[in-house]
N, C-alpha and C. Protein backbone atom coordinates (compact mmCIF):
# COMPACT_ATOMS: atom_id res chain seq x y z
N UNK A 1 13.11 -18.80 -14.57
CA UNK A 1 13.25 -19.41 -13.24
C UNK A 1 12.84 -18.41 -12.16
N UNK A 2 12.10 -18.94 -11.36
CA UNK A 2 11.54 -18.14 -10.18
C UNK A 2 12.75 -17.88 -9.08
N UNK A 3 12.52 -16.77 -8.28
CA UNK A 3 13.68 -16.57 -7.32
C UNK A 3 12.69 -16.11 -5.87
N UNK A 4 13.01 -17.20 -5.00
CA UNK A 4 12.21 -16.55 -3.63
C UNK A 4 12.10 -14.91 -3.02
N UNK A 5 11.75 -14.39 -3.14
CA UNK A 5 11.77 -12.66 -2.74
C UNK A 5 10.87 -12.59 -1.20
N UNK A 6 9.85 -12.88 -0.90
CA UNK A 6 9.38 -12.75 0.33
C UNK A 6 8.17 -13.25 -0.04
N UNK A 7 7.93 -13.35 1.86
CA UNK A 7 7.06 -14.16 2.45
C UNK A 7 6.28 -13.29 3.40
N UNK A 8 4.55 -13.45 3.03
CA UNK A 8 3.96 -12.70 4.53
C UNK A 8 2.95 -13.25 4.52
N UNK A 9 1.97 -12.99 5.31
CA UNK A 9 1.12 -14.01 6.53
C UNK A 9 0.08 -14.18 5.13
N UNK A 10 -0.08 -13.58 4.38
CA UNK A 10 -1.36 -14.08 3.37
C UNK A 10 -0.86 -14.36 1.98
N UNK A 11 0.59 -13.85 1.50
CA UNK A 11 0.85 -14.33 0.30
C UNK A 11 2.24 -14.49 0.06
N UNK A 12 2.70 -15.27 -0.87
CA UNK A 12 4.03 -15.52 -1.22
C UNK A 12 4.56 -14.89 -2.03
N UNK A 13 5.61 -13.64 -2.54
CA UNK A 13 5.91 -13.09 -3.44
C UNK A 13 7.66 -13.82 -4.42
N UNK A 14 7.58 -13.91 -5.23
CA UNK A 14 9.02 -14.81 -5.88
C UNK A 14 8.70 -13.55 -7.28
N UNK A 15 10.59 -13.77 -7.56
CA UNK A 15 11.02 -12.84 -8.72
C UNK A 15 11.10 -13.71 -9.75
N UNK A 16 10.40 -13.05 -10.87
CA UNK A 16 10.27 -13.85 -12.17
C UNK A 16 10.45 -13.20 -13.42
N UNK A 17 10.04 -13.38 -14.38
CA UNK A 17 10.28 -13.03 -15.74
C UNK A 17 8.71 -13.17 -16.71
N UNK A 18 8.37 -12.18 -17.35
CA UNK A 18 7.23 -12.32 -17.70
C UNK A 18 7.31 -11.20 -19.28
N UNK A 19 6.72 -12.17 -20.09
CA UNK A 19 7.70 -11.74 -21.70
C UNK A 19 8.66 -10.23 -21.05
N UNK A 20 9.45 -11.43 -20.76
CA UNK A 20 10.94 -10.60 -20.75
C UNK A 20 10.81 -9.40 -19.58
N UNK A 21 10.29 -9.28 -19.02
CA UNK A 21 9.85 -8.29 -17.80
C UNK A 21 9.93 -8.84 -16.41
N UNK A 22 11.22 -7.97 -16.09
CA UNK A 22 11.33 -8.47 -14.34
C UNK A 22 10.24 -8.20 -13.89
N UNK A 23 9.36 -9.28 -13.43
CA UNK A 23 8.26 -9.38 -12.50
C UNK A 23 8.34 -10.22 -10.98
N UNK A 24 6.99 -9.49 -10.90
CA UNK A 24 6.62 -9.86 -8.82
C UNK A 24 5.78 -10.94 -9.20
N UNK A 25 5.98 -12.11 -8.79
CA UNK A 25 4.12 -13.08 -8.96
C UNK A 25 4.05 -13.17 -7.32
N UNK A 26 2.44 -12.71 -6.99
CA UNK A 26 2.38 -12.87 -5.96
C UNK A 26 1.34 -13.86 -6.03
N UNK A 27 1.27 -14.75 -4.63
CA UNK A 27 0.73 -16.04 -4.89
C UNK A 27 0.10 -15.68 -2.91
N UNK A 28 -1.40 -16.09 -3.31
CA UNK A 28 -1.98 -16.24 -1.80
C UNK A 28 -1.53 -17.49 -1.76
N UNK A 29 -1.38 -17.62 -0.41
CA UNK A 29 -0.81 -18.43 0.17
C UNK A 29 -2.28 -19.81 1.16
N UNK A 30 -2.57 -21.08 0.79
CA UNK A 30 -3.66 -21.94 1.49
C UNK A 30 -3.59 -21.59 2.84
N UNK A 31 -4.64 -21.54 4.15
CA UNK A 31 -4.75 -21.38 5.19
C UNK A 31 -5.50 -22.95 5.46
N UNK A 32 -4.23 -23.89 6.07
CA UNK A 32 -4.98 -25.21 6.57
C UNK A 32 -6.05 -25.24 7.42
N UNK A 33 -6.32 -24.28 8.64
CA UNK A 33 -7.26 -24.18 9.34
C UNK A 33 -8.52 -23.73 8.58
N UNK A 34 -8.59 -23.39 7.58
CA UNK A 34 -10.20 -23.85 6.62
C UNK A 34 -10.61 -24.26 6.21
N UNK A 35 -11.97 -24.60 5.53
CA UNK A 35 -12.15 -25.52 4.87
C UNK A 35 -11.84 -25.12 3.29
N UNK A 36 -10.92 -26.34 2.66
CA UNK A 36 -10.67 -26.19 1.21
C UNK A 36 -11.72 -25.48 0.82
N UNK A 37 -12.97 -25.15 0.49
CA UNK A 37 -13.49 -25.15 -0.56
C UNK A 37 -13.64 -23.33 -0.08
N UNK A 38 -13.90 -23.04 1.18
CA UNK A 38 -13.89 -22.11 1.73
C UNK A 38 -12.78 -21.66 1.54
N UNK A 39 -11.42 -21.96 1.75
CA UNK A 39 -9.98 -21.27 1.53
C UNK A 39 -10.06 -20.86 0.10
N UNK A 40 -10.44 -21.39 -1.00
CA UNK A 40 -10.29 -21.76 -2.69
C UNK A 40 -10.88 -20.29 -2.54
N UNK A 41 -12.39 -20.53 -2.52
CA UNK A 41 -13.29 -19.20 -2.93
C UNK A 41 -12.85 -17.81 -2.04
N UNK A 42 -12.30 -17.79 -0.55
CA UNK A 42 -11.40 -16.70 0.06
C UNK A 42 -10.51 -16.27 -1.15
N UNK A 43 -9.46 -17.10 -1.09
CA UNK A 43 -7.85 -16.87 -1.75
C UNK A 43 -8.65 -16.15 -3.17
N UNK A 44 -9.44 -16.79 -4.15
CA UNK A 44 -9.79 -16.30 -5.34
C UNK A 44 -10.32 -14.62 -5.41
N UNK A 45 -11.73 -14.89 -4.44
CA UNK A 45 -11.85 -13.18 -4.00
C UNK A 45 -11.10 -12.00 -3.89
N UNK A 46 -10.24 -12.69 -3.06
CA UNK A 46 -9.18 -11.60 -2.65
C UNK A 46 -7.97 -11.18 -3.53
N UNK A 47 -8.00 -12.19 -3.78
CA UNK A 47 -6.94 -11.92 -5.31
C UNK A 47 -7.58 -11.15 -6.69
N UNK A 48 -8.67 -11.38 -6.64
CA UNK A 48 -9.93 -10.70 -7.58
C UNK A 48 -9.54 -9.23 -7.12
N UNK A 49 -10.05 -9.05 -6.22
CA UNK A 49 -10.14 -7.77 -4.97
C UNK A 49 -9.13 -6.75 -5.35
N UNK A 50 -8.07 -7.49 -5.05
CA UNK A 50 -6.67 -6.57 -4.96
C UNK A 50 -6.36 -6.25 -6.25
N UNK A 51 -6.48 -7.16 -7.24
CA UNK A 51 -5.77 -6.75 -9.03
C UNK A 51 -6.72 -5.36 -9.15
N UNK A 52 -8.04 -5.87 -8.95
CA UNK A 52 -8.98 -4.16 -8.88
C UNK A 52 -8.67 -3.05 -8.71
N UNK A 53 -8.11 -3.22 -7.29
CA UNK A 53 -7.65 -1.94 -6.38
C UNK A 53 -6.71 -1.25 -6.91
N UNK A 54 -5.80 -2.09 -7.24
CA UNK A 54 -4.43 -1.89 -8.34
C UNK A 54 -4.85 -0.92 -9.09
N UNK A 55 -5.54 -1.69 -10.14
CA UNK A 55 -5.82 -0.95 -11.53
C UNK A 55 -6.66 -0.18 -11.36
N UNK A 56 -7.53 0.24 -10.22
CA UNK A 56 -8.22 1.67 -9.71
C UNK A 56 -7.10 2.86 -9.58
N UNK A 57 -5.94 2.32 -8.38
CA UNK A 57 -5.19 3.22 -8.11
C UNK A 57 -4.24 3.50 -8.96
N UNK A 58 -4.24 2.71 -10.01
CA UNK A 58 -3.04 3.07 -10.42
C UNK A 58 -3.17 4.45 -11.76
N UNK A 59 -4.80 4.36 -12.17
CA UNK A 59 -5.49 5.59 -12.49
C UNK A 59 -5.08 7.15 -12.48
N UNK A 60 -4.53 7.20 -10.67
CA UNK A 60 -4.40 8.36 -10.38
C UNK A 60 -2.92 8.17 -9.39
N UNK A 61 -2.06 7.26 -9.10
CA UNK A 61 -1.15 6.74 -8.57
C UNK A 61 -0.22 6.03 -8.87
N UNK A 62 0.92 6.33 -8.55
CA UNK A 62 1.89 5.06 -8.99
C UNK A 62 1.83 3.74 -8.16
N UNK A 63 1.24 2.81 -9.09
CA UNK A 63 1.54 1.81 -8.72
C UNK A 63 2.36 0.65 -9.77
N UNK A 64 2.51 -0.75 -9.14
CA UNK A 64 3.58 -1.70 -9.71
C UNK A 64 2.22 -2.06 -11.03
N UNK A 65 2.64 -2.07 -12.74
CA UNK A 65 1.64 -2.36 -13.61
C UNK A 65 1.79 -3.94 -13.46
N UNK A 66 0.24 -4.30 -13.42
CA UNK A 66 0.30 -5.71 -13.16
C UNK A 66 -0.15 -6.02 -14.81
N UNK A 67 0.45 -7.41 -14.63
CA UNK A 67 1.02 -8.08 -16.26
C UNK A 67 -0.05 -9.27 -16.21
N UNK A 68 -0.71 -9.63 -15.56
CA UNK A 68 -1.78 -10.97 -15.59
C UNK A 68 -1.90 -11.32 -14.31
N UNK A 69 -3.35 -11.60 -14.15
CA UNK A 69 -3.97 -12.25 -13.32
C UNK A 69 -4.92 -13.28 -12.93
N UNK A 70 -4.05 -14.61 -12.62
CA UNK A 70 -4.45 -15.76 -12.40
C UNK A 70 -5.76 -15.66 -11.42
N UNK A 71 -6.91 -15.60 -11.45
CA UNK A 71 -7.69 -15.78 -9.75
C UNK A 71 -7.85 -17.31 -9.70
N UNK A 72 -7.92 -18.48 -10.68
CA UNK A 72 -7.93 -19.81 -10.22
C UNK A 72 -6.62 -20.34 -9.39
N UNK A 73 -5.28 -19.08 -9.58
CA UNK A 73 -4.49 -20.18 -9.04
C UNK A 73 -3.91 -19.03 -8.29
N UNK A 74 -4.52 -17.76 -7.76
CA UNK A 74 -4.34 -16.91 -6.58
C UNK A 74 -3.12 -15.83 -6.90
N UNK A 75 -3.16 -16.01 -8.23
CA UNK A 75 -1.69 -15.29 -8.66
C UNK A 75 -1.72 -14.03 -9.00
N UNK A 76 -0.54 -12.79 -8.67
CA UNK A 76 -1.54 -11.58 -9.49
C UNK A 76 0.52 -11.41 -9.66
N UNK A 77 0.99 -11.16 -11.56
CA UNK A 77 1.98 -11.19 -11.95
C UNK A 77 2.04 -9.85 -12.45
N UNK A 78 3.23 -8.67 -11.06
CA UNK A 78 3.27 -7.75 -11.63
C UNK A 78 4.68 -6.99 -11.88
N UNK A 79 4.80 -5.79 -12.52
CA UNK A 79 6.45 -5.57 -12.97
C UNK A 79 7.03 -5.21 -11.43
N UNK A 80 8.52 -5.33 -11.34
CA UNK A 80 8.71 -5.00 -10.74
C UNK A 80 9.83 -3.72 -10.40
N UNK A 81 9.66 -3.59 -9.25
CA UNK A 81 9.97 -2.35 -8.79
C UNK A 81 11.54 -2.26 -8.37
N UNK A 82 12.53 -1.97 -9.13
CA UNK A 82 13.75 -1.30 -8.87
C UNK A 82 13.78 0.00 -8.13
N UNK A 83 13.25 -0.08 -6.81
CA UNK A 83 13.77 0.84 -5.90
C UNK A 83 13.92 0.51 -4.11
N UNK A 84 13.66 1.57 -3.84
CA UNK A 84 13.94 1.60 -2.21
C UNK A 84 12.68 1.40 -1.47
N UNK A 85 12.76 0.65 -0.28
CA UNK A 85 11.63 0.93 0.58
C UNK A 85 11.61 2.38 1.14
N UNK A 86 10.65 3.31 1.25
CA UNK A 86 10.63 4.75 1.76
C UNK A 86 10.85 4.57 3.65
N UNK A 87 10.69 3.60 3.77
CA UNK A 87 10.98 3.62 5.28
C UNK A 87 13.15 3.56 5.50
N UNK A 88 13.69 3.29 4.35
CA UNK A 88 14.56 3.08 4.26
C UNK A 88 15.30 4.62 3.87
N UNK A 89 14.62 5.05 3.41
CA UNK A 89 15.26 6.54 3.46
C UNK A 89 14.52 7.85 4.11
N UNK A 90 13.40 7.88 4.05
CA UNK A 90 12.74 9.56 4.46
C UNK A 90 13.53 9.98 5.72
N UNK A 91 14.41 9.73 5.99
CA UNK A 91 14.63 10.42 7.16
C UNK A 91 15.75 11.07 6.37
N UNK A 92 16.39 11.01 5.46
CA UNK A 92 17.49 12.03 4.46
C UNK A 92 16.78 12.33 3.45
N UNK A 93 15.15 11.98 3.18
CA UNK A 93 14.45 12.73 2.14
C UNK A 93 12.95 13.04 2.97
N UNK A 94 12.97 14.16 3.21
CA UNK A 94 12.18 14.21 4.38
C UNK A 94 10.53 15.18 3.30
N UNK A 95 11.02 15.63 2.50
CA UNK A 95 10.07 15.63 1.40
C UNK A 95 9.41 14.80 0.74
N UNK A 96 9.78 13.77 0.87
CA UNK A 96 8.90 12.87 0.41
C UNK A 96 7.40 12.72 1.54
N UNK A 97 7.79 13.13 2.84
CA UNK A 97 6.16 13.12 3.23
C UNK A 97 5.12 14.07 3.14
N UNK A 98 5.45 14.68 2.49
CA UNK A 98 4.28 15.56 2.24
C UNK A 98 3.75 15.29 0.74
N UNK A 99 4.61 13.83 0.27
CA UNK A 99 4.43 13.86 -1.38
C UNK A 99 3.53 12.50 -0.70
N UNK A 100 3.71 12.03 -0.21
CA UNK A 100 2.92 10.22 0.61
C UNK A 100 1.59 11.32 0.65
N UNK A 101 1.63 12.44 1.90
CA UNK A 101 0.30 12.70 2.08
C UNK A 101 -0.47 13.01 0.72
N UNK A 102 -0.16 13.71 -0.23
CA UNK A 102 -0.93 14.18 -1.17
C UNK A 102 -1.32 12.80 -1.50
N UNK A 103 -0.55 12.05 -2.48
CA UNK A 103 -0.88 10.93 -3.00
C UNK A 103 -1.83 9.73 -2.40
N UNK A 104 -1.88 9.93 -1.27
CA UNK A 104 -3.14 9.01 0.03
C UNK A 104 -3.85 9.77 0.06
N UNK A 105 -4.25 11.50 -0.44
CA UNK A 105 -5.07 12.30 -0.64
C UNK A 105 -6.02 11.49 -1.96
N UNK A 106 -5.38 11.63 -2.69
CA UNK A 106 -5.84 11.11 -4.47
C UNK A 106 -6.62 9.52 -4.04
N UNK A 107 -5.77 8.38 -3.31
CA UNK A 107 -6.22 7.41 -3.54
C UNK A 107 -8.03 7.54 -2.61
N UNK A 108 -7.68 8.47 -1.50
CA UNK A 108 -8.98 8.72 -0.48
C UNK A 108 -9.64 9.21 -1.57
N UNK A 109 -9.72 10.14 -2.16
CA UNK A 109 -10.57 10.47 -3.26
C UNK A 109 -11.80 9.93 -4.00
N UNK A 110 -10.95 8.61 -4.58
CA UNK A 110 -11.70 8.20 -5.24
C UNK A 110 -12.21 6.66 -4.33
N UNK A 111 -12.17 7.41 -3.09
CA UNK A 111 -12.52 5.37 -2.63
C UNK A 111 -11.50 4.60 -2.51
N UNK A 112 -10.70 4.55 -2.18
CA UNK A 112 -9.95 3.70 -2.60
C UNK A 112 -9.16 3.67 -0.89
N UNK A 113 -9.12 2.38 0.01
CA UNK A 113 -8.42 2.27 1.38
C UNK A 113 -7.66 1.30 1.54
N UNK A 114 -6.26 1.85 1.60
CA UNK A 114 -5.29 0.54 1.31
C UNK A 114 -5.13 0.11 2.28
N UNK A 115 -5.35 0.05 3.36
CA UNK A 115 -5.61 -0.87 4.26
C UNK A 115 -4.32 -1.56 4.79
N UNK A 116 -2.99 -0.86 4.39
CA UNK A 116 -1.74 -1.53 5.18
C UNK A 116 -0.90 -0.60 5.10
N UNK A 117 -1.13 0.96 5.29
CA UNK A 117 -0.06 2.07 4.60
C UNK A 117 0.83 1.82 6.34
N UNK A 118 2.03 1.59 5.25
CA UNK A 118 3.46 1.84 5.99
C UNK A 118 4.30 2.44 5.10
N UNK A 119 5.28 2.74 5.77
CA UNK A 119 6.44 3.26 4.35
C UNK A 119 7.66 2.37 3.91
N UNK A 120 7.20 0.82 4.37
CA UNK A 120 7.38 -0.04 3.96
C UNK A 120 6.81 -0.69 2.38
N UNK A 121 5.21 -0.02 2.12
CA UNK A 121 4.68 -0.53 1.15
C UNK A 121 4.60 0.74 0.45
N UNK A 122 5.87 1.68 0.54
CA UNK A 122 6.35 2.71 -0.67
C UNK A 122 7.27 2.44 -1.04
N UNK A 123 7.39 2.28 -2.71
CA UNK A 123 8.92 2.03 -2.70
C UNK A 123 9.00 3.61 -3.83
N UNK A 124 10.15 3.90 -3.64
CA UNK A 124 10.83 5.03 -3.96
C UNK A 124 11.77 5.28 -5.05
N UNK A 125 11.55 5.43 -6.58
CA UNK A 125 12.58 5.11 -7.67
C UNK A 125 12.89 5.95 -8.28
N UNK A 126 14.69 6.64 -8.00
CA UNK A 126 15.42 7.44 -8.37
C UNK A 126 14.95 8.08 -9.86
N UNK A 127 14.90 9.38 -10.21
CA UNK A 127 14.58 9.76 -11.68
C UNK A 127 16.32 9.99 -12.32
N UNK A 128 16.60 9.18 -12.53
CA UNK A 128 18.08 9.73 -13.03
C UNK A 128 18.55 10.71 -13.85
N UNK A 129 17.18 11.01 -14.98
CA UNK A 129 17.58 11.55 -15.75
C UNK A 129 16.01 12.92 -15.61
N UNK A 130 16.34 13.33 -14.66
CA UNK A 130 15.42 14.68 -13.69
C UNK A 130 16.09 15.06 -12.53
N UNK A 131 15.98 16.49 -12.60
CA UNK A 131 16.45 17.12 -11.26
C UNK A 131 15.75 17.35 -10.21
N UNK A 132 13.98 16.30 -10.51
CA UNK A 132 13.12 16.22 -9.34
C UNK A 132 13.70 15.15 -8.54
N UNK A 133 12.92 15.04 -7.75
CA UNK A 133 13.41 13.77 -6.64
C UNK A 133 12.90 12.48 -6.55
N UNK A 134 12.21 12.25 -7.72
CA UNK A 134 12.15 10.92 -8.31
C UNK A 134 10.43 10.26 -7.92
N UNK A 135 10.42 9.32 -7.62
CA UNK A 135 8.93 8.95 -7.90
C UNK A 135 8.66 7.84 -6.35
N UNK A 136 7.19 8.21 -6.03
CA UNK A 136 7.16 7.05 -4.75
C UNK A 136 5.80 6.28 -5.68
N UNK A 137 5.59 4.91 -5.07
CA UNK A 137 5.10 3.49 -5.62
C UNK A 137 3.99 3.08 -4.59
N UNK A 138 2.72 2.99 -4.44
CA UNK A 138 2.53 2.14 -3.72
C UNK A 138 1.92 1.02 -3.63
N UNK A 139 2.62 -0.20 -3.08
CA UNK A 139 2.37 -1.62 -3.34
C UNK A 139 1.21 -2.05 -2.20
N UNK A 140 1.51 -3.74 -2.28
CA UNK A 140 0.18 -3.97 -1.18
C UNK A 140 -0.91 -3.80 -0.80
N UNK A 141 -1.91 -4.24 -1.60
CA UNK A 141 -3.25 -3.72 -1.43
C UNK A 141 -3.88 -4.20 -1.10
N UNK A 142 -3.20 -5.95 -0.96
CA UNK A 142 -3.94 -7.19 -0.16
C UNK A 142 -5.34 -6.82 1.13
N UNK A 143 -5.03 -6.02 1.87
CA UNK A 143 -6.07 -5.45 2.71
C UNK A 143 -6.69 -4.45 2.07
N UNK A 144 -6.91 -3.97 1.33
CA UNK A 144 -7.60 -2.86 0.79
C UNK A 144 -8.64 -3.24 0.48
N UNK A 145 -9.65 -2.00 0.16
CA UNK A 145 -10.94 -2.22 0.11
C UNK A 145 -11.50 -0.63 -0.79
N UNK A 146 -12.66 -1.05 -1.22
CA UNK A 146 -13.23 0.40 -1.99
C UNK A 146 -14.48 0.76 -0.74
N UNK A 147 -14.05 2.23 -0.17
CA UNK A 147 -15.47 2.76 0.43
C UNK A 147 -14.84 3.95 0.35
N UNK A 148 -15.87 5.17 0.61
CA UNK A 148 -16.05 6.71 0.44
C UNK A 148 -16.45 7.28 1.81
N UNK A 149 -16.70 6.41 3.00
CA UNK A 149 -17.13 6.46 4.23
C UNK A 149 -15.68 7.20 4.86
N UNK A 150 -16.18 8.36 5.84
CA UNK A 150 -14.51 9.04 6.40
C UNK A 150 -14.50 8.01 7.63
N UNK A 151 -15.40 7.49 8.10
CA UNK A 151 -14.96 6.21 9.01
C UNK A 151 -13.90 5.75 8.44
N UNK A 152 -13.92 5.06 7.70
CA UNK A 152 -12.92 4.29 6.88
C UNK A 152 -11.32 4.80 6.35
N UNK A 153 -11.84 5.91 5.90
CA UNK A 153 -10.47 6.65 5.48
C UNK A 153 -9.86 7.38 6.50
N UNK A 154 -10.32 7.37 7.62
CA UNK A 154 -10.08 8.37 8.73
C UNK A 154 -8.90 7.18 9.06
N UNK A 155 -9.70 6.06 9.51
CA UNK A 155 -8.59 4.78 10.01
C UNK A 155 -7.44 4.46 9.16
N UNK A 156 -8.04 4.54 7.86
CA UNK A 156 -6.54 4.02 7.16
C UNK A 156 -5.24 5.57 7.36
N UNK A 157 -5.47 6.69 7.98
CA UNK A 157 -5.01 7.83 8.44
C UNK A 157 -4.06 7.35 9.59
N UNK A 158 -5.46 7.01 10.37
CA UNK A 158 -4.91 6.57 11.91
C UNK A 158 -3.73 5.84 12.26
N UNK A 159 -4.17 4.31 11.40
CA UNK A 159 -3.14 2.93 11.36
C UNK A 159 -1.88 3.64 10.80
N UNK A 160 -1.96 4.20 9.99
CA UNK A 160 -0.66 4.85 8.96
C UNK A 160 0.02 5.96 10.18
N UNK A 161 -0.46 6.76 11.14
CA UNK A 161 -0.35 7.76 12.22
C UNK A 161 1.04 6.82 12.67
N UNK A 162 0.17 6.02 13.47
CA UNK A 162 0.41 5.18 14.83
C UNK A 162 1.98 4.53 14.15
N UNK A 163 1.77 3.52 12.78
CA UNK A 163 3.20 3.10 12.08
C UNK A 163 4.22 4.05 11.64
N UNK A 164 3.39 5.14 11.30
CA UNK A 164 4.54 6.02 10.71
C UNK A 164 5.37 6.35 12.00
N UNK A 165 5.00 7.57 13.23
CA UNK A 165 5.00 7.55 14.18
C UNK A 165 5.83 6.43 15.01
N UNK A 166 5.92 5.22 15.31
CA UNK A 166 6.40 4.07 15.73
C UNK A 166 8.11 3.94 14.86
N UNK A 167 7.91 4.04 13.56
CA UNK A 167 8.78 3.70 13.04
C UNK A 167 9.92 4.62 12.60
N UNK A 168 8.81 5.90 12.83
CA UNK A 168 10.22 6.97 11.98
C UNK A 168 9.99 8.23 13.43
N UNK A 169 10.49 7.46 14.75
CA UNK A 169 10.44 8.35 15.78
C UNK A 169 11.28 9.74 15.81
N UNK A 170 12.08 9.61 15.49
CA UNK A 170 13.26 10.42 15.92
C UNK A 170 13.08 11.93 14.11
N UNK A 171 12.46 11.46 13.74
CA UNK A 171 11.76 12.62 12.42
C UNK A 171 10.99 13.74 12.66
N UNK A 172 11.63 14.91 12.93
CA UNK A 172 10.56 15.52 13.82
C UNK A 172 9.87 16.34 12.65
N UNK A 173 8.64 16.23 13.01
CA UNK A 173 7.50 16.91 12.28
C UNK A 173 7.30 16.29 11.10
N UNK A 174 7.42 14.80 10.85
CA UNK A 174 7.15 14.21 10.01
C UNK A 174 5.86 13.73 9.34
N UNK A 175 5.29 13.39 10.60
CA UNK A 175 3.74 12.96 10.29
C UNK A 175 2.95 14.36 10.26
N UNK A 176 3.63 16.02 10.74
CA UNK A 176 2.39 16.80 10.39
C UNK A 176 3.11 17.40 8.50
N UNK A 177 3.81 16.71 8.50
CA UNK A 177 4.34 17.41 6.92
C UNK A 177 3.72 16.00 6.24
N UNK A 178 3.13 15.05 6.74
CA UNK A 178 2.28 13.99 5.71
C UNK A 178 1.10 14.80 5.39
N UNK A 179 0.49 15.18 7.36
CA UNK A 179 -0.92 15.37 7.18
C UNK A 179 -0.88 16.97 6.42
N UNK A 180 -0.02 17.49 6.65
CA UNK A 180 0.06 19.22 6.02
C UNK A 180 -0.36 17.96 4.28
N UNK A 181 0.33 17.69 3.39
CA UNK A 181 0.29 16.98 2.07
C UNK A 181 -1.18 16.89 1.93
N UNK A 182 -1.67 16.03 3.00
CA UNK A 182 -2.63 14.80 2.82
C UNK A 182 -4.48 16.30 2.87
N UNK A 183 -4.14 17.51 3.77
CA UNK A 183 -4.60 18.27 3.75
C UNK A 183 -6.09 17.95 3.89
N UNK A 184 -6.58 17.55 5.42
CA UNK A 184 -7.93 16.83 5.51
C UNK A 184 -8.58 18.07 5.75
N UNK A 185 -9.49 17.91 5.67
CA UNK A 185 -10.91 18.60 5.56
C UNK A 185 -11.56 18.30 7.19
N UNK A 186 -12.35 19.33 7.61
CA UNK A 186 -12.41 19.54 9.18
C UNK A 186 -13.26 18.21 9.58
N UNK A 187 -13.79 17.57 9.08
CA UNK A 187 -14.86 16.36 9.26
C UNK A 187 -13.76 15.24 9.17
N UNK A 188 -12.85 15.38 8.54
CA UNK A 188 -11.82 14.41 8.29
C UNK A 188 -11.07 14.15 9.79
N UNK A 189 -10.90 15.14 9.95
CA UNK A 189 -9.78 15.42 11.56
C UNK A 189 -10.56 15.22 12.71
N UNK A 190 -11.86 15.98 12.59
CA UNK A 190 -12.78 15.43 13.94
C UNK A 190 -12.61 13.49 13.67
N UNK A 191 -13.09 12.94 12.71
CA UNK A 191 -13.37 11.71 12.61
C UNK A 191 -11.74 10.56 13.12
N UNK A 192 -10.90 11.69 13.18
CA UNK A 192 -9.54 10.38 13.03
C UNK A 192 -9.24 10.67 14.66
N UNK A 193 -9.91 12.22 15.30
CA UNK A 193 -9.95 12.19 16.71
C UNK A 193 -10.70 11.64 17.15
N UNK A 194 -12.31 11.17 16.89
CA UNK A 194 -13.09 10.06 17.55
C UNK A 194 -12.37 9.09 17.23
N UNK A 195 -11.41 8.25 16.40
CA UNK A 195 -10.85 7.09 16.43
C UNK A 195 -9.86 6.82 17.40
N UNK A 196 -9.62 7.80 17.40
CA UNK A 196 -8.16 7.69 18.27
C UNK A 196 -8.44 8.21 20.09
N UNK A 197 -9.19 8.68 20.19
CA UNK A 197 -10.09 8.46 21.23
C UNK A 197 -10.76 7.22 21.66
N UNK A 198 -10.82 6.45 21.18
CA UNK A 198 -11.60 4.96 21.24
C UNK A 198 -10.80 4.10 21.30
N UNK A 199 -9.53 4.43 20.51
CA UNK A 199 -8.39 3.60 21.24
C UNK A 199 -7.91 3.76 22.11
N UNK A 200 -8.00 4.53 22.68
CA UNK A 200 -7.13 5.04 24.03
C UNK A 200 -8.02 4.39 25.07
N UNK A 201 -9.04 4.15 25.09
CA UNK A 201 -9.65 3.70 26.31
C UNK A 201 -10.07 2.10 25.52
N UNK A 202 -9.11 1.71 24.87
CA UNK A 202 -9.71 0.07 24.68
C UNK A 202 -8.18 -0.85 24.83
């Protein structure tokens, strides 16, 4: 039996069971303002898209192992994650951002732009039986995309700046103990200052 878990602007996520494995099925969600045949071949793409990205990142990253993927019926069925959202704690585990930056180091690496980093779409799972500090996850790849361009990776920097920043105000020196992790390269930093320069005057 399925159990409602959440809802967001492009897909439906419900808790399920999949041979015997607490799983995520995430389900794109129809957009009435298109045309069916146009929504069908969107929703399929993108669901194509993202299982990819997954199983790219998950290569060199923790991510949720996905268990099957429907693209006729928009579904991508993956295990799920018994832990914390990281926005829910880094401010009493303040090490964990310099472990986000490395690991958004690895996924920039190989191409790989997730395209929604918050520390909302980290989840964080206790090692119980280690005296490290356990393991971060990252989900959501729905916006993601594969390019090697520092345009690109500079922004997914930026967007992640501006949210991290917004959300975990009162953290001081948080976002330079990501970027200390994340450890850009001088072309990297000029490029996320022309971005952020361009926002400021738009």
């Amino acid at each position: 039996m399925e159990k409602f878990y959440k809802k967001g602007a492009e897909a439906e996520l419900t808790q399920t069971t999949f041979d015997n494995i607490t799983a995520i099925n995430k389900k794109r969600i129809a957009k009435n303002y298109r045309n069916p045949k146009l929504d069908f071949d969107i929703r399929k793409k993108r669901t194509k898209a993202e299982a990819k990205l997954i199983k790219e990142a998950s290569k060199i990253i923790n991510t949720p192992r996905i268990l099957k993927v429907n693209e006729n019926s928009f579904e991508i069925i993956m295990e799920y994650l018994n832990g914390v959202r990281v926005k829910e704690i880094i401010e009493e585990k303040k090490e964990l951002c310099s472990l986000i930056g490395k690991e958004i180091k690895k996924m920039h690496s190989v191409g790989i732009v997730h395209g929604d980093l918050t520390t909302s779409n980290i989840i964080y799972i206790n090692n119980k039986n280690s005296k490290d500090s356990g393991k971060i996850f990252f989900i959501d790849f729905g916006l993601g995309y594969f390019s090697k361009k520092t345009e690109d990776l500079a922004t997914d920097l930026v967007v992640f700046k501006k949210t991290f920043n917004s959300t975990h105000s009162s953290l001081k020196k948080g976002w330079e103990l990501v970027l200390e992790g994340y450890a850009p390269n001088e072309q990297m930093i000029k490029q996320m200052e022309k971005i952020e320069k361009r926002a400021r005057y738009h």
